[in-house]
Protein backbone atom coordinates (compact mmCIF):
# COMPACT_ATOMS: atom_id res chain seq x y z
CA UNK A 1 32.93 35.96 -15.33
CA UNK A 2 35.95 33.39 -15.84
CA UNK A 3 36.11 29.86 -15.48
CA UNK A 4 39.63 28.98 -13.18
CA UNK A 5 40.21 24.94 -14.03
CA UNK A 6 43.10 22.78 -13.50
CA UNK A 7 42.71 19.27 -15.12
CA UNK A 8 45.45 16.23 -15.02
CA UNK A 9 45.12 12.88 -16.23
CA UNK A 10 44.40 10.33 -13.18
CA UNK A 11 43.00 6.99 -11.83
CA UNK A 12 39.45 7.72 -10.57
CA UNK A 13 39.25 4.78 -7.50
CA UNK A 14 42.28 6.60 -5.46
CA UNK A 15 40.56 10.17 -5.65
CA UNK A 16 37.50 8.89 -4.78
CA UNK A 17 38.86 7.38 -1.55
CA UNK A 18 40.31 10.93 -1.06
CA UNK A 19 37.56 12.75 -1.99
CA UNK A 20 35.51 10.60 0.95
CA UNK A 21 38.08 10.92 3.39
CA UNK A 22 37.38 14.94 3.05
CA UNK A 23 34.12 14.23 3.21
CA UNK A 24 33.01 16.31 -0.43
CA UNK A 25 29.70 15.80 -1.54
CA UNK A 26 28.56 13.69 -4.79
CA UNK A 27 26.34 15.91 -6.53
CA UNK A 28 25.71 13.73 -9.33
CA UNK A 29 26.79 11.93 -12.54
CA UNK A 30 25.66 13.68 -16.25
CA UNK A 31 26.27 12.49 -19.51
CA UNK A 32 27.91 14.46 -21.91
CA UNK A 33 27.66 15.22 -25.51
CA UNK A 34 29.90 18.54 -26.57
CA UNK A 35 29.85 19.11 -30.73
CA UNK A 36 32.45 21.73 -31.33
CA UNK A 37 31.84 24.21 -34.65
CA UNK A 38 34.31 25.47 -37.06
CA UNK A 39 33.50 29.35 -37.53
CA UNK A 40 33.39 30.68 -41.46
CA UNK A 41 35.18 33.93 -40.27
CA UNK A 42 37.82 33.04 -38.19
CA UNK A 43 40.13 30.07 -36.74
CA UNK A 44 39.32 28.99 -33.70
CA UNK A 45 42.72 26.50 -33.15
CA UNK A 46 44.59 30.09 -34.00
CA UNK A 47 42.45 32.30 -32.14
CA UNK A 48 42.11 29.53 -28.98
CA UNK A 49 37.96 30.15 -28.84
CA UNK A 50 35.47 27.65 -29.13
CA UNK A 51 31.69 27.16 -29.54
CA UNK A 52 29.92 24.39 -28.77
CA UNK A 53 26.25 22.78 -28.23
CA UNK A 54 26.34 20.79 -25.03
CA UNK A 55 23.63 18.01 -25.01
CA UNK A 56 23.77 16.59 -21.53
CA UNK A 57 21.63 13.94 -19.84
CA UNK A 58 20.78 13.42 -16.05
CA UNK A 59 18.55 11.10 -14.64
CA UNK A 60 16.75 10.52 -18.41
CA UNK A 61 16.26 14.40 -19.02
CA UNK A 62 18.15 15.73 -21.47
CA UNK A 63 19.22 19.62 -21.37
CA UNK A 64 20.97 21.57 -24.23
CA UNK A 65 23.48 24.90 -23.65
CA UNK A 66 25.40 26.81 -25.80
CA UNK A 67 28.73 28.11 -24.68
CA UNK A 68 31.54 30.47 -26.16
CA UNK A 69 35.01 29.96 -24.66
CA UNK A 70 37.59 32.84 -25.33
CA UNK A 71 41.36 32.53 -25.27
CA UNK A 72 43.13 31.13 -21.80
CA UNK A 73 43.91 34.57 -19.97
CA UNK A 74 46.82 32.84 -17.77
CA UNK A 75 49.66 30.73 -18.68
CA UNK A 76 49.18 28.38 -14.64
CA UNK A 77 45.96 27.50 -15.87
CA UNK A 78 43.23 27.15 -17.86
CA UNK A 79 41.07 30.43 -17.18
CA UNK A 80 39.41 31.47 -19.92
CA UNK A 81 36.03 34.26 -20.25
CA UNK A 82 33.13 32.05 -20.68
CA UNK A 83 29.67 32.83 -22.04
CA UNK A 84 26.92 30.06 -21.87
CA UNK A 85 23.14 29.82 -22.36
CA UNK A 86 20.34 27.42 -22.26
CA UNK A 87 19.10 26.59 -25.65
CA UNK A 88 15.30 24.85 -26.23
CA UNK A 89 16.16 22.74 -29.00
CA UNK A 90 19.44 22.05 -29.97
CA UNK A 91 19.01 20.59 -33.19
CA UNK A 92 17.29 23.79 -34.39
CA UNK A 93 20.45 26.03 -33.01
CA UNK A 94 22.48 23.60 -34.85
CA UNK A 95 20.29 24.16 -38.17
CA UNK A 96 20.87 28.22 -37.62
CA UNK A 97 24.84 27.93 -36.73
CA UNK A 98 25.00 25.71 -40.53
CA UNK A 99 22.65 28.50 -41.89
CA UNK A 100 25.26 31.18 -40.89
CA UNK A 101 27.88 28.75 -42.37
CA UNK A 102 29.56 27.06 -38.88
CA UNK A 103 30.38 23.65 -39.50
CA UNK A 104 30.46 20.74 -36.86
CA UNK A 105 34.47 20.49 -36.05
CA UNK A 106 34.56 17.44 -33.50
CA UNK A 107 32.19 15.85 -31.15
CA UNK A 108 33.35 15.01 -27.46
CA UNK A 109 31.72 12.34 -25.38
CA UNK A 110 32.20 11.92 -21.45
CA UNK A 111 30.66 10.65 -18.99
CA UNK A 112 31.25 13.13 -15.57
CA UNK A 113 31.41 12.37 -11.76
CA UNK A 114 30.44 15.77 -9.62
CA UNK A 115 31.73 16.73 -6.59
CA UNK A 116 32.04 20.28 -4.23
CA UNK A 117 34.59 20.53 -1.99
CA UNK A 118 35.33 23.87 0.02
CA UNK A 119 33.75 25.70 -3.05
CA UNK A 120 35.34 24.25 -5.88
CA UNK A 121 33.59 21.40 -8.05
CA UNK A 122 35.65 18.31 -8.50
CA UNK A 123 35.06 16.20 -11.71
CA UNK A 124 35.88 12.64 -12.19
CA UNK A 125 35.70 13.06 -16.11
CA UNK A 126 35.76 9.25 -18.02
CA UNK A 127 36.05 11.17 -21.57
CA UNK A 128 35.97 8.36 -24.91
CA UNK A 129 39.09 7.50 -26.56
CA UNK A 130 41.00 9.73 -23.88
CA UNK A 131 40.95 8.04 -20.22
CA UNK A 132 40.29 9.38 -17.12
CA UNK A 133 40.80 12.91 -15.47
CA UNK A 134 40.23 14.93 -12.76
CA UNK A 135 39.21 18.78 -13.13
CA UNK A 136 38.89 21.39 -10.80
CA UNK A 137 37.04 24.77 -11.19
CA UNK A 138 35.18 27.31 -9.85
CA UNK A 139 34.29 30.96 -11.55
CA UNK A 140 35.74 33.70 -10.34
CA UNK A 141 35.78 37.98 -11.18
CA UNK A 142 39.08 39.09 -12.97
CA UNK A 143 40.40 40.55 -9.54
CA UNK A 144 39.84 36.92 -8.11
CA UNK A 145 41.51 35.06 -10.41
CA UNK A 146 44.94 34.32 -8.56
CA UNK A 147 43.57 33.64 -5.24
CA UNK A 148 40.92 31.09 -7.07
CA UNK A 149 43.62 28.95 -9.24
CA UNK A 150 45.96 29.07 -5.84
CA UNK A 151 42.72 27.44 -4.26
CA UNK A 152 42.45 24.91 -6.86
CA UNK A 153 46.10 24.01 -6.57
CA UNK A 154 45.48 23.05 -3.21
CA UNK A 155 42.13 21.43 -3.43
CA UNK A 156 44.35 19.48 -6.46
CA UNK A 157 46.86 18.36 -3.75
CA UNK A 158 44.61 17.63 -0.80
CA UNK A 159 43.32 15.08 -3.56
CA UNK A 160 46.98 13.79 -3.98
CA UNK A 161 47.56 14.79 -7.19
CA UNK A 162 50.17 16.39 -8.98
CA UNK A 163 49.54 20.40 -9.98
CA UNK A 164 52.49 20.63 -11.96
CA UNK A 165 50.73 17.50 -13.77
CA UNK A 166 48.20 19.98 -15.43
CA UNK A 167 46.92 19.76 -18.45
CA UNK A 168 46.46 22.89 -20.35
CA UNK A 169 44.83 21.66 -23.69
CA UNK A 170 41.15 20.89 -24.32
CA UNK A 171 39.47 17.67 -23.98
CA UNK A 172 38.72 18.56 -28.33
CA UNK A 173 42.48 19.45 -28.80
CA UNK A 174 43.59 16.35 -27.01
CA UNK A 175 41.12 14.28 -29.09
CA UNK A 176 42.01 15.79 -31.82
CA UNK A 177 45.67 15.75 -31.28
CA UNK A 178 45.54 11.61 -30.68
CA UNK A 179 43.90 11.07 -33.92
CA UNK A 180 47.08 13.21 -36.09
């Protein structure tokens, strides 16, 4: 499965008032705590992967995942093959990855706004040291792919925001591009 997401950098209060006035649901607000890992065998920055332990936390319960992120497959957005699974205890996935010699890289703190609209879920992401942005995504199978990212361009309009706005990199490689 593949993750289709545009993202561009944007006021929240204005989008909100949009989001309304389409009438897409509020599913929620999460915490977010992402650490990124360095792998022993390979460069992720040069390969364009990622791993990362997700700590996030929802109405005082805190749930942990583990996701791999492959190379973007598209150059209009930022589709990329994702694999992600719940994890029981975080800390003690973090004690294997060090065991097998990954290294925490960068950690990534945001605070996230949910929405759905027609299918696609809208996040008002408040991300430290960054700003605010808006993402759209939805997963989609590799035949899908084109008709999914031309819904998201829309859904990114109907919002009244730019598409050609989009911002390809990372929330890490924009973090870790402001502090070079």
């Amino acid at each position: 499965m593949y993750e289709v997401e545009l993202k561009v950098r944007a006021d929240h209060d204005p989008v909100r008032d949009r989001l309304a006035a389409l009438d897409a649901d509020h599913v929620g607000t999460v915490t977010q705590v992402d650490t990124y890992y360095d792998a022993p065998h390979r460069d992720f920055a040069e390969t364009d992967e990622a791993l990362r332990i997700r700590r996030e936390e929802r109405g005082g319960e805190t749930t942990t995942r583990v996701t791999y992120k492959g190379p973007l497959v598209e150059r209009e957005s930022k589709t990329r093959r994702e694999v992600e699974t719940g994890v029981e205890d975080g800390d003690r996935f973090d004690d294997i990855l060090g065991a097998l010699g990954f290294s925490p890289a960068a950690v990534v703190e945001k605070e996230r706004e949910r929405y759905t609209l027609d299918g696609y879920t809208v996040t008002l992401d408040t991300v430290a040291d960054l700003g605010e942005f808006v993402e759209i995504e939805r997963e989609a199978a590799e035949a899908d792919l084109e008709t999914v990212r031309e819904g998201a361009v829309e859904r990114l309009r109907s919002l009244g925001l730019d598409p050609d706005a989009q911002i390809r990199t990372s929330y890490l490689g924009l973090l870790l591009n402001s502090s070079e």
